[in-house]
C-alpha atoms as a PDB file:
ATOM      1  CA  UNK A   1       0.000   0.000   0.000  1.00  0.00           C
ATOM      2  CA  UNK A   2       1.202   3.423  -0.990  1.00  0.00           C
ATOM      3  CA  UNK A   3       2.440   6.397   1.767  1.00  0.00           C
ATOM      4  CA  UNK A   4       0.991   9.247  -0.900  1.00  0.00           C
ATOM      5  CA  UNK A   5      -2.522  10.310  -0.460  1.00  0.00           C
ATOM      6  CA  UNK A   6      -4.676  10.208  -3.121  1.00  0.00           C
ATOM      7  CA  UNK A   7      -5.412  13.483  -4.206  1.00  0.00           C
ATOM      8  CA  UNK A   8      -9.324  13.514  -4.027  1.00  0.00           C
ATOM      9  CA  UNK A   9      -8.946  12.879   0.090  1.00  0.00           C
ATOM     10  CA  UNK A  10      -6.015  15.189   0.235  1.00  0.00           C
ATOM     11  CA  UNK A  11      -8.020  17.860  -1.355  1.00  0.00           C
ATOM     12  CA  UNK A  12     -11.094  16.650   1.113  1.00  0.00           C
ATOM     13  CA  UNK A  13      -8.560  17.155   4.030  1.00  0.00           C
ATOM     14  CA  UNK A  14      -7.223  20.510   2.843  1.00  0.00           C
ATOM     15  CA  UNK A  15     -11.352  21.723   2.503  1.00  0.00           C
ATOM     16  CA  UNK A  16     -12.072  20.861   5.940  1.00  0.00           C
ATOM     17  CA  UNK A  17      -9.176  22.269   7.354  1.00  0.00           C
ATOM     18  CA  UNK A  18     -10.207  25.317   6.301  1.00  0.00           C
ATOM     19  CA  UNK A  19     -13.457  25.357   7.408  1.00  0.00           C
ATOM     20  CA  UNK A  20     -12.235  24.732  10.963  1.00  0.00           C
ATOM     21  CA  UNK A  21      -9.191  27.176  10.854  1.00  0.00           C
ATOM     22  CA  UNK A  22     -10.471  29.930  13.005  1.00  0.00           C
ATOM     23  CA  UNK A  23     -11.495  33.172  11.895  1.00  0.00           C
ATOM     24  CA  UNK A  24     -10.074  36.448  13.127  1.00  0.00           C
ATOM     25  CA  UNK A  25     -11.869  39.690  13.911  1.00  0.00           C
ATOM     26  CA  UNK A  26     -11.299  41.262  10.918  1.00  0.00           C
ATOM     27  CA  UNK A  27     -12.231  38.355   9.336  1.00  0.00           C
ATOM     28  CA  UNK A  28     -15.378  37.214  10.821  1.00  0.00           C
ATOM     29  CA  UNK A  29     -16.434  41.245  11.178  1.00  0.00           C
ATOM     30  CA  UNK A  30     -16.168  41.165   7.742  1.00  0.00           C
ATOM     31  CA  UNK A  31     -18.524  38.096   7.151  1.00  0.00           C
ATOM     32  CA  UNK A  32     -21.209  39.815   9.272  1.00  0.00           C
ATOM     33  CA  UNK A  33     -21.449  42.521   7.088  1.00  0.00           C
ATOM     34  CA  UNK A  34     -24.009  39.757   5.011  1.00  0.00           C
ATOM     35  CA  UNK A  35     -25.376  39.321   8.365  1.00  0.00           C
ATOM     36  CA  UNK A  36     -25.811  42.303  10.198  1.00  0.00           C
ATOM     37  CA  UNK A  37     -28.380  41.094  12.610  1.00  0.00           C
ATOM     38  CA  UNK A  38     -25.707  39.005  13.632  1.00  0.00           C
ATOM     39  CA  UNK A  39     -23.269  39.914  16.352  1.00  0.00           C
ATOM     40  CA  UNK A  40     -19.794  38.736  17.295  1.00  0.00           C
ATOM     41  CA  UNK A  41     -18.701  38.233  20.597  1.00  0.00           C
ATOM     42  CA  UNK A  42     -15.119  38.277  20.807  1.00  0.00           C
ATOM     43  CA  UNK A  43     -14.479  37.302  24.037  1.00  0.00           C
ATOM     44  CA  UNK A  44     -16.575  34.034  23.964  1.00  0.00           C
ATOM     45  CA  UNK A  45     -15.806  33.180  20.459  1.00  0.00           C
ATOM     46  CA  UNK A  46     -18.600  33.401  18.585  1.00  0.00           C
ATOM     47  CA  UNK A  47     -21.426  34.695  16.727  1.00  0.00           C
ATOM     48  CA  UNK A  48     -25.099  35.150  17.767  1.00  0.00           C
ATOM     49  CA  UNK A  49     -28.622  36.282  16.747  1.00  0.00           C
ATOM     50  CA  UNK A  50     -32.285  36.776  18.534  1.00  0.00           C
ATOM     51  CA  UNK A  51     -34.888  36.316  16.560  1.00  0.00           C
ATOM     52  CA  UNK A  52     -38.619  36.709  17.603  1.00  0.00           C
ATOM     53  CA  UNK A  53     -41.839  34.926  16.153  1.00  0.00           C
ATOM     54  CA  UNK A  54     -45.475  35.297  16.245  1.00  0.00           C
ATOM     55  CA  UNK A  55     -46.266  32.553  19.076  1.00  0.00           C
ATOM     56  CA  UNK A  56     -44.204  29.487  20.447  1.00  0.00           C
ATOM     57  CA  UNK A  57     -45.242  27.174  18.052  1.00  0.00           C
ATOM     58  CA  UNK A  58     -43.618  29.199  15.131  1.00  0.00           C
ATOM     59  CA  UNK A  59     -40.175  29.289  17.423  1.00  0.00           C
ATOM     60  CA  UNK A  60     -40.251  25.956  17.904  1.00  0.00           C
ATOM     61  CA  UNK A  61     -40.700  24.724  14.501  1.00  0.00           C
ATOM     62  CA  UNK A  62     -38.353  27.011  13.502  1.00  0.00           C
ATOM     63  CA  UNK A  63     -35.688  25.628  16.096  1.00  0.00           C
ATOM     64  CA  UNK A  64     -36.653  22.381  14.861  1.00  0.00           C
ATOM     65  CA  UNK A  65     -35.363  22.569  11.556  1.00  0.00           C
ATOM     66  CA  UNK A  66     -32.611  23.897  12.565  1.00  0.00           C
ATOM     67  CA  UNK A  67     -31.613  20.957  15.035  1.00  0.00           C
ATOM     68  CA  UNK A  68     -31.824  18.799  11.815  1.00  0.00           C
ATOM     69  CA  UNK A  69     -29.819  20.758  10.012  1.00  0.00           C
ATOM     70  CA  UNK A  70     -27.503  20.522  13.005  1.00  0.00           C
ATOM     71  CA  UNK A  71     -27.372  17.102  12.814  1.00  0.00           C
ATOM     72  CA  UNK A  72     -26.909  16.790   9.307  1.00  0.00           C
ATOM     73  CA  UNK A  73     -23.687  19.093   9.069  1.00  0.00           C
ATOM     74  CA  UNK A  74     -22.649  17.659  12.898  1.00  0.00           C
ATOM     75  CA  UNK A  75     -22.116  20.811  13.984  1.00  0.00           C
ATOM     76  CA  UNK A  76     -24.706  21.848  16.839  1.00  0.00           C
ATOM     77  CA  UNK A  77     -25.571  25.419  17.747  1.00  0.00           C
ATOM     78  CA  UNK A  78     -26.235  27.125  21.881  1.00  0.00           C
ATOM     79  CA  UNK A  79     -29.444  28.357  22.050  1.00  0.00           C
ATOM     80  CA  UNK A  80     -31.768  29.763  24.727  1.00  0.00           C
ATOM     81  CA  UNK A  81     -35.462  30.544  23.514  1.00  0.00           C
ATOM     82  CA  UNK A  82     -38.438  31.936  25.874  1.00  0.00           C
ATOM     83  CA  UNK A  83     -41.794  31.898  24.270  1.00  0.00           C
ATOM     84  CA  UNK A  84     -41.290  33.170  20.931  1.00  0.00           C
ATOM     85  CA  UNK A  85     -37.615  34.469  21.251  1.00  0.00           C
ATOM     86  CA  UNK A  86     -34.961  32.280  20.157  1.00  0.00           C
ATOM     87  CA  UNK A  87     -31.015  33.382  20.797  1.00  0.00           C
ATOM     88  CA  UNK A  88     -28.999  31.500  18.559  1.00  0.00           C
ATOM     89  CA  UNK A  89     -24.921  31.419  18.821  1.00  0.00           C
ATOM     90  CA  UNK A  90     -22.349  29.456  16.658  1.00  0.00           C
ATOM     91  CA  UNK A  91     -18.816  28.751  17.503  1.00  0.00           C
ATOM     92  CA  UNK A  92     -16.768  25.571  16.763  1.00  0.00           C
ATOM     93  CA  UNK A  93     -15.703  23.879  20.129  1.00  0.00           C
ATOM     94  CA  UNK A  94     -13.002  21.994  18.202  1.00  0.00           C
ATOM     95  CA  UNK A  95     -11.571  25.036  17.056  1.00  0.00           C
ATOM     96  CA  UNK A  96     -11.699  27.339  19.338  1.00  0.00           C
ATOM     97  CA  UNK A  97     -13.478  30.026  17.809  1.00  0.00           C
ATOM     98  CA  UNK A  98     -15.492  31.423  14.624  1.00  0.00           C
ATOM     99  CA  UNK A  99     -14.753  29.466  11.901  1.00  0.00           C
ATOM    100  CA  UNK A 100     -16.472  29.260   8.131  1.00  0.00           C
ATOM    101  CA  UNK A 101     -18.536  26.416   9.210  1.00  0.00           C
ATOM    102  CA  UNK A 102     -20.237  29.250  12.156  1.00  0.00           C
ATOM    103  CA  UNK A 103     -20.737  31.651   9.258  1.00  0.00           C
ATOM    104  CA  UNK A 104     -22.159  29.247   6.700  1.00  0.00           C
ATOM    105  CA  UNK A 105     -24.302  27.650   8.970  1.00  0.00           C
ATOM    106  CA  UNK A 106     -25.517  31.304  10.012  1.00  0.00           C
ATOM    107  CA  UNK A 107     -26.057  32.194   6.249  1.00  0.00           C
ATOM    108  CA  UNK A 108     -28.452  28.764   6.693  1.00  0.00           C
ATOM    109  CA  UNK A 109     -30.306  30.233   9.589  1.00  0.00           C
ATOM    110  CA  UNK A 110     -30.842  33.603   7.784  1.00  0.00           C
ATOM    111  CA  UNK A 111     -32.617  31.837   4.830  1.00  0.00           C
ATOM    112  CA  UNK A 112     -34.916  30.059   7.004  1.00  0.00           C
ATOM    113  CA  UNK A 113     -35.714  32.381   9.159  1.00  0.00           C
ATOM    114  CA  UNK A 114     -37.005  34.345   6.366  1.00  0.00           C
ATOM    115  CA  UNK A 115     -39.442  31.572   5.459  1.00  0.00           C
ATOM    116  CA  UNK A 116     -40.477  31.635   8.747  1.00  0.00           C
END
C-alpha cells in the first residue's frame, strides 16, 4: 500500500481544514457585514442572533429545523429561547473560535428564518 494520499482525500482534508481554521476579527467582522443582525462576541468566540416569532409554536418549529440541520452538518448550535424568542450562537468547540462552518451555517439560519 502506498504512503501518498490520493489526491481527491487530500483535497477533502485541505477543505475541511479550512473550514475549521479559526477566523479572526477582521475576518469574521467582515462576514457579518451579510449578516448584520448578527453579532460577534469576541471574548466568547462566537457569533449570535435573537430572533422573535409570532407565538411558540412558530419558534419551535423554527428551532426544529434547525436541530436537523444541526445534525446533518454535525455541527450543533447554543441556544436559549423563551416563548417566541430564540437566541442563537455558533462557535466551533473543536476550534476554538469562529470558523467558516459558524458563518455558513448562520447564512443557513438567515434563509430560514425568512421563510419563517
Amino acid at each position: 500500500m502506498s504512503d501518498e494520499t490520493p489526491d481527491i482525500l487530500a483535497a477533502e482534508a485541505v477543505t475541511q481544514d479550512e473550514t475549521l481554521a479559526v477566523l479572526g476579527t477582521e475576518q469574521v467582522t467582515q462576514a457579518l457585514t451579510e449578516l448584520p443582525s448578527w453579532e460577534y462576541d469576541e471574548e466568547e468566540q462566537s457569533i449570535t442572533r435573537w430572533l422573535a416569532f409570532r407565538d411558540f409554536g412558530q419558534a419551535f418549529a423554527f428551532m426544529t429545523r434547525v436541530a436537523l440541520e444541526a445534525e446533518r452538518r454535525q455541527h450543533h448550535p447554543e441556544w436559549f429561547n423563551l416563548y417566541n424568542r430564540v437566541e442563537i450562537s455558533f462557535t466551533t468547540h473543536d476550534a476554538g473560535g469562529v470558523t467558516a462552518r459558524d458563518i455558513e451555517f448562520a447564512h443557513w439560519v438567515e434563509d430560514v428564518a425568512a421563510s419563517a
